[in-house]
N, C-alpha and C. Protein backbone atom coordinates (compact mmCIF):
# COMPACT_ATOMS: atom_id res chain seq x y z
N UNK A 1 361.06 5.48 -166.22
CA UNK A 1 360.99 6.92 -166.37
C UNK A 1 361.98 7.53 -165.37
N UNK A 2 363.13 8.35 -165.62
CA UNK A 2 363.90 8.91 -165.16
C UNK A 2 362.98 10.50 -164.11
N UNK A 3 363.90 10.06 -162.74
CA UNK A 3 362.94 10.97 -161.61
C UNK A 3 364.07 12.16 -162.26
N UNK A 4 363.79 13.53 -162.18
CA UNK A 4 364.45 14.82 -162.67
C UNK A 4 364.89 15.39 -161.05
N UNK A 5 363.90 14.84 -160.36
CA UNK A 5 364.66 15.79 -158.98
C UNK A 5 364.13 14.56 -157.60
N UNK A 6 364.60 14.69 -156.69
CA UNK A 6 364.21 13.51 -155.38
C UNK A 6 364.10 15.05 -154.74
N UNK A 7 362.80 15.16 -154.44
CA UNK A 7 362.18 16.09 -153.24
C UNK A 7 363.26 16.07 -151.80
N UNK A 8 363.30 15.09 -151.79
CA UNK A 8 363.63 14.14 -150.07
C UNK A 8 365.37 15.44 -149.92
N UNK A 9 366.01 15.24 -151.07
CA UNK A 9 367.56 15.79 -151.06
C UNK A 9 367.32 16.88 -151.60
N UNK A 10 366.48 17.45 -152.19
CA UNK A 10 366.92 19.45 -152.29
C UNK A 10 365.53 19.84 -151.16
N UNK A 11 364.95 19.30 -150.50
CA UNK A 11 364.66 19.65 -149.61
C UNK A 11 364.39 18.89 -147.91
N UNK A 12 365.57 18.32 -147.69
CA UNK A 12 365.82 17.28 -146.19
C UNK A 12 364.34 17.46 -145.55
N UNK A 13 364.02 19.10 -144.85
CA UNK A 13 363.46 19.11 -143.67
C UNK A 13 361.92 19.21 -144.47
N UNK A 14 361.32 19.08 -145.54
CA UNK A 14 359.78 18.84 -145.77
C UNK A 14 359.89 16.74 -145.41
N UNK A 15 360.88 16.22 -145.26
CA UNK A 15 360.66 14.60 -145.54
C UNK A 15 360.03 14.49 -143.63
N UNK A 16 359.77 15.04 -142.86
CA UNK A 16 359.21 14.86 -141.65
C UNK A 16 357.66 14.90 -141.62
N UNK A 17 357.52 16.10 -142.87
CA UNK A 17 356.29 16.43 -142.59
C UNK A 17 355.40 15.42 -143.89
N UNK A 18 356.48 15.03 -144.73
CA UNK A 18 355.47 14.16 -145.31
C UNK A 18 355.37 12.78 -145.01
N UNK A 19 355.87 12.38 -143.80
CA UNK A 19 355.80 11.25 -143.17
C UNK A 19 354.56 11.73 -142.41
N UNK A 20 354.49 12.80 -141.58
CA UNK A 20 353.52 12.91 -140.83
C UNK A 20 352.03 13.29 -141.56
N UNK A 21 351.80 13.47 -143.00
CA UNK A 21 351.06 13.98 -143.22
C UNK A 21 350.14 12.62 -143.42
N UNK A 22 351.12 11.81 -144.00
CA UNK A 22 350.96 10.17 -144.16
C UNK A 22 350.13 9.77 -142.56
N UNK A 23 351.01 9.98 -142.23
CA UNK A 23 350.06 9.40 -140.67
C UNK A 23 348.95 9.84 -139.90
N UNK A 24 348.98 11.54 -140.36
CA UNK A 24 347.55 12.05 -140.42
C UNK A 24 346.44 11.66 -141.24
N UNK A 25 346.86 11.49 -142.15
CA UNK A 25 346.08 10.45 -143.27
C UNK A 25 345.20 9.31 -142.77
N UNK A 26 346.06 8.54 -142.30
CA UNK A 26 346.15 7.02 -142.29
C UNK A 26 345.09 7.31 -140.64
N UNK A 27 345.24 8.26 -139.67
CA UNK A 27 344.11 8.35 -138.54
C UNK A 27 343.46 9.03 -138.74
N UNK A 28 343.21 9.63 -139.76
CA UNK A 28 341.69 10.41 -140.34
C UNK A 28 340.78 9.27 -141.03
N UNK A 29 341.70 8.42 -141.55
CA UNK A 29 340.37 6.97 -142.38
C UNK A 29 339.82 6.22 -141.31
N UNK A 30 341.19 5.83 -140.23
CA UNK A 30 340.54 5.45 -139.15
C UNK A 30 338.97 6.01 -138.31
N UNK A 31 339.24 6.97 -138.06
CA UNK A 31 338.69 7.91 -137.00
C UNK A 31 337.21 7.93 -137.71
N UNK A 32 337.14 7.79 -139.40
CA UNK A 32 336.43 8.25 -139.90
C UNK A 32 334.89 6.71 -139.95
N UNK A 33 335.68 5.52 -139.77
CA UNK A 33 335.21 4.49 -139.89
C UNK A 33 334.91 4.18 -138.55
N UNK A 34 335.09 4.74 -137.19
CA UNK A 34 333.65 4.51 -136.53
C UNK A 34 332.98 5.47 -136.24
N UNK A 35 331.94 5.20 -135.98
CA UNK A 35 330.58 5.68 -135.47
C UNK A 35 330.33 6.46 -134.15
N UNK A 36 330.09 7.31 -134.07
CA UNK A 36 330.35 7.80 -132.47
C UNK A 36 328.66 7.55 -131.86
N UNK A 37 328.78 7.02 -130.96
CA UNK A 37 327.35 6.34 -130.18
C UNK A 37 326.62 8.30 -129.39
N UNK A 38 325.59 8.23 -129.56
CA UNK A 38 325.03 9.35 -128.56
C UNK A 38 325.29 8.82 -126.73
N UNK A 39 325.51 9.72 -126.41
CA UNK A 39 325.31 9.59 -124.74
C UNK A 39 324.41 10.64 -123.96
N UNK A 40 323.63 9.14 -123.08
CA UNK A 40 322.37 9.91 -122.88
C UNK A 40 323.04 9.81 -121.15
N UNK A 41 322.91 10.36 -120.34
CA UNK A 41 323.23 10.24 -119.03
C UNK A 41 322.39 10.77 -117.82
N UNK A 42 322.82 10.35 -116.67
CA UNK A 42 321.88 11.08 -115.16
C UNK A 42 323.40 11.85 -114.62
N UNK A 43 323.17 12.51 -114.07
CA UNK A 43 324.02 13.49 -113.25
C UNK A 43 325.76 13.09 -113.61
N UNK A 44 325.61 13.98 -114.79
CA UNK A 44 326.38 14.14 -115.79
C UNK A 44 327.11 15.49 -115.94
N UNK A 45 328.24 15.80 -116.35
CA UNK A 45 328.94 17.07 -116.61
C UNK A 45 328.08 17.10 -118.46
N UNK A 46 328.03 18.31 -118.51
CA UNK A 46 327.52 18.76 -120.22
C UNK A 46 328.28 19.79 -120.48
N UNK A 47 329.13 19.73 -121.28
CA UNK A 47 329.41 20.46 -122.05
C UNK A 47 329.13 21.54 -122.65
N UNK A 48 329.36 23.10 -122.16
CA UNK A 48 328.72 23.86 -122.87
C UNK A 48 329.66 24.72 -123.02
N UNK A 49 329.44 26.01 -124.03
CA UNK A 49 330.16 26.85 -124.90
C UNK A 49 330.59 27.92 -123.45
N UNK A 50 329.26 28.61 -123.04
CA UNK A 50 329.36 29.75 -122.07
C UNK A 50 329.26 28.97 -120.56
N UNK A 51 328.15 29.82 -120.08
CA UNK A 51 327.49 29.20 -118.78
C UNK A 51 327.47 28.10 -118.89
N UNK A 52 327.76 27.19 -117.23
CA UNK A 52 327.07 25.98 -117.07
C UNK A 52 325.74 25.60 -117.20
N UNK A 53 325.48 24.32 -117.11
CA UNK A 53 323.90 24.57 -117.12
C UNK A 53 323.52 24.84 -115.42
N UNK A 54 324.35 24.46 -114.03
CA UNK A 54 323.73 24.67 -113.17
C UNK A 54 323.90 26.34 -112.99
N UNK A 55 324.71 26.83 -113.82
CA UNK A 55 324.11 28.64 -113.80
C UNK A 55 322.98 29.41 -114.67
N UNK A 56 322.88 28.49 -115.30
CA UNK A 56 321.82 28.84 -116.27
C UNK A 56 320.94 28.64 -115.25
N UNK A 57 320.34 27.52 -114.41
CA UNK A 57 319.20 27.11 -113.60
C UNK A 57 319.45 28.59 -112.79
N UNK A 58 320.66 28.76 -112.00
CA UNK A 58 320.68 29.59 -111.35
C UNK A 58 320.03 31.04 -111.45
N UNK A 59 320.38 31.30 -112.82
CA UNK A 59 320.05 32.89 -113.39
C UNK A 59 318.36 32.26 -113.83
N UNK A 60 317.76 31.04 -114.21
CA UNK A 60 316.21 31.43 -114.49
C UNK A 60 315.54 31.19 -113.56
N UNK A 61 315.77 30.36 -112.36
CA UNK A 61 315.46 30.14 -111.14
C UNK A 61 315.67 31.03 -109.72
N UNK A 62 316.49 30.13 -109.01
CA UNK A 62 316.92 30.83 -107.72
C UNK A 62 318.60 29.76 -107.04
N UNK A 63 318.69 30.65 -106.22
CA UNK A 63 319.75 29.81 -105.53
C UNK A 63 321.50 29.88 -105.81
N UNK A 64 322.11 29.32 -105.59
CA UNK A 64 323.68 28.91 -106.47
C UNK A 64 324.14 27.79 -106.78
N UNK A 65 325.05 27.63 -107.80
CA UNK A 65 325.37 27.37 -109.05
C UNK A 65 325.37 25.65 -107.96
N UNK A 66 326.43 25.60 -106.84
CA UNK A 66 326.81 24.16 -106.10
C UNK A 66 325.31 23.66 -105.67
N UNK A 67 324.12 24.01 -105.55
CA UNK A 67 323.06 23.86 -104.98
C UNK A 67 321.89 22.99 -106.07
N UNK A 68 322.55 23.07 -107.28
CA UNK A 68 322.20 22.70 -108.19
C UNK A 68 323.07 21.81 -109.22
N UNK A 69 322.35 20.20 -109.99
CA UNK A 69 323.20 19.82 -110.28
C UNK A 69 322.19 18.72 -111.53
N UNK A 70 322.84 18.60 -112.79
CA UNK A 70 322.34 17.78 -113.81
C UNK A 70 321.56 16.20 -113.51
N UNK A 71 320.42 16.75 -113.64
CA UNK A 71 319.67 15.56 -113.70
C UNK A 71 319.66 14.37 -114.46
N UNK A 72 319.42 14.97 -115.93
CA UNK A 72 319.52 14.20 -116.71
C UNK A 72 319.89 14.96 -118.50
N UNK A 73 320.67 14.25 -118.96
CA UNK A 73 321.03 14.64 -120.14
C UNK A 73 320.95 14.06 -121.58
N UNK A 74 319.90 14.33 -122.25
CA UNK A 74 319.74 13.99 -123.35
C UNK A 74 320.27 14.00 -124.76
N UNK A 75 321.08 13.19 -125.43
CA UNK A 75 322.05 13.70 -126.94
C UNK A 75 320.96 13.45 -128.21
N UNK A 76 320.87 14.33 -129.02
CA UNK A 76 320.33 13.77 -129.97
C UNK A 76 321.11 12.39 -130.96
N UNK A 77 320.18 11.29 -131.20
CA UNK A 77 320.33 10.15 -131.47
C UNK A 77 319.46 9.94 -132.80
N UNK A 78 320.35 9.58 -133.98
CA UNK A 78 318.96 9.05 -134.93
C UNK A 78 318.45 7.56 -134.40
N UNK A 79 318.97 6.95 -133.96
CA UNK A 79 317.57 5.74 -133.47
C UNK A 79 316.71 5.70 -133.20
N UNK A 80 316.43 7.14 -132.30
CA UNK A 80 315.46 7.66 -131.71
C UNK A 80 314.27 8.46 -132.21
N UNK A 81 315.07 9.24 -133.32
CA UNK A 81 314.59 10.33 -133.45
C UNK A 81 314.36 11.42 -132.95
N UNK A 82 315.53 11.36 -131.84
CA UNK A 82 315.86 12.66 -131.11
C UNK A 82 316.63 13.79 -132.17
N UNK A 83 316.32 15.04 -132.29
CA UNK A 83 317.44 15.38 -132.96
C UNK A 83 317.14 17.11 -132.74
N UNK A 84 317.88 17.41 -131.57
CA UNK A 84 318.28 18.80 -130.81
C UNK A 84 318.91 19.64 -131.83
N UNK A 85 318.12 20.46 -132.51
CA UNK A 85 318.89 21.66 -133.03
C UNK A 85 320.10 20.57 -134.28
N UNK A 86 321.44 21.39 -134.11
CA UNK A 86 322.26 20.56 -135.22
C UNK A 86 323.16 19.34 -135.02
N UNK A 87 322.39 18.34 -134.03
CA UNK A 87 323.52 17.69 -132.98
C UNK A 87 323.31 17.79 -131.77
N UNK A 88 322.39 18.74 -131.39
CA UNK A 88 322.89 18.70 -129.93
C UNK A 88 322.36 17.69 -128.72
N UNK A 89 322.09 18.83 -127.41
CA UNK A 89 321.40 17.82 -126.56
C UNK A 89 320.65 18.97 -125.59
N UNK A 90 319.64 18.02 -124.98
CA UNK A 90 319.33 19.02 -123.95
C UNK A 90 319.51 18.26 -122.68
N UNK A 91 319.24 19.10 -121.39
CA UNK A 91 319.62 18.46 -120.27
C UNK A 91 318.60 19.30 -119.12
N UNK A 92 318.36 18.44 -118.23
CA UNK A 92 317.67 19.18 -117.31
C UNK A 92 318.25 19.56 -115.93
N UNK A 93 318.31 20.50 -115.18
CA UNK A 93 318.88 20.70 -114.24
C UNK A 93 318.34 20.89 -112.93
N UNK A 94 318.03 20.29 -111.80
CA UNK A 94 317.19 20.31 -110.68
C UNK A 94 318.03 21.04 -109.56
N UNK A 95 317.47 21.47 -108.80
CA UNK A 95 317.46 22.14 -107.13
C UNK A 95 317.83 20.52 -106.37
N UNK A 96 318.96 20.53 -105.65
CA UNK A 96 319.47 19.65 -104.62
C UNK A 96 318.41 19.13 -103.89
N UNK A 97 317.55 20.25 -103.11
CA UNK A 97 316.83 20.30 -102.23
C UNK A 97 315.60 20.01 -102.35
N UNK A 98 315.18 20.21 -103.97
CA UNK A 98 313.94 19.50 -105.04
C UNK A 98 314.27 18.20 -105.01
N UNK A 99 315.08 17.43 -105.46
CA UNK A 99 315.26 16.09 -105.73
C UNK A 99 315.03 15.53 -104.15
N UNK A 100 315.38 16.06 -102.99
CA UNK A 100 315.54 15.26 -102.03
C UNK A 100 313.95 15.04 -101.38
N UNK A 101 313.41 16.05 -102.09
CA UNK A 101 311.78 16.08 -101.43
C UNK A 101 311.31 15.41 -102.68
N UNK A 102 311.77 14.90 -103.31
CA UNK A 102 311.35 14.52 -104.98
C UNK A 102 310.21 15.10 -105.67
N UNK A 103 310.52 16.81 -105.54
CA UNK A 103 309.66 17.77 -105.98
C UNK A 103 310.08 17.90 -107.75
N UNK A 104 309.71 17.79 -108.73
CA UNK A 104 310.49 18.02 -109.77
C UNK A 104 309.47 19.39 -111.14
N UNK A 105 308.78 19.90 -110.33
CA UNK A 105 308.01 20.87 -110.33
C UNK A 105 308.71 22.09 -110.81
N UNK A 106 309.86 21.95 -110.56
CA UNK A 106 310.52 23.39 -110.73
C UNK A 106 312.08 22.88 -111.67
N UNK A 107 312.07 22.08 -112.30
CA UNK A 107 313.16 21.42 -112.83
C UNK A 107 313.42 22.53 -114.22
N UNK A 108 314.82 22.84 -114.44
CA UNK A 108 314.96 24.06 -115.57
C UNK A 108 315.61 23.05 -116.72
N UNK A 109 315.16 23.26 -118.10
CA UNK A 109 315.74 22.62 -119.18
C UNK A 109 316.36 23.79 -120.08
N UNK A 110 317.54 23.00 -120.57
CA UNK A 110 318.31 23.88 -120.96
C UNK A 110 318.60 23.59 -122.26
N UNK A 111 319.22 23.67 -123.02
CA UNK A 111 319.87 22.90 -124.85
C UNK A 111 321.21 23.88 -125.07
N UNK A 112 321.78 22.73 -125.24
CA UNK A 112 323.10 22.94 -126.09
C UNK A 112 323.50 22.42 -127.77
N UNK A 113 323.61 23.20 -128.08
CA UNK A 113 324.04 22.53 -129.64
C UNK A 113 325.40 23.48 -130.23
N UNK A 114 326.34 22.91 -130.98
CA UNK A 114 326.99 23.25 -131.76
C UNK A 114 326.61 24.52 -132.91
């Protein structure tokens, strides 16, 4: 079957992007074939949209933001049957000065989700 036109020569500068679209391709099947594991952690950075969570403790508690720091952080996991909102996780955030008296009485929980 006779080609009527070669893309590549009435238009040079699209032949970059369809190489690259190819290779976007080719690491989207990748990317798509593994599994991303939950991470559950202890004194951990979390990820959140606004506030930290040690300002969040801050504003429902007392104190400042350095005085306070992630205890522990929970992802939702189906193995578990954890499952935070749409994805998410929650995390708890303690007083410096709580953990050292290993008071956990006053520990603030927080949730993040997408």
């Amino acid at each position: 079957m006779p080609v009527m036109y070669d893309t590549r020569s009435l238009y040079p500068e699209l032949a970059d992007m369809e190489d690259m679209y190819e290779e976007t391709e080719h690491l989207k099947k990748g990317l798509k074939s593994r599994s991303v594991d939950p991470v559950h952690s202890m004194n951990a950075y979390v990820f959140k949209q606004h506030d930290t969570p040690e300002m969040e403790a801050v504003n429902a508690k007392r104190g400042k933001p350095e005085e306070w720091m992630v205890l522990l952080r929970v992802s939702s996991d189906h193995k578990t049957g954890f499952q935070f909102w749409d994805a998410g996780e929650i995390y708890f955030v303690i007083h410096k000065s709580d953990l050292e008296k290993k008071n956990f009485s006053n520990v603030y929980c927080g949730l993040e989700s997408s």
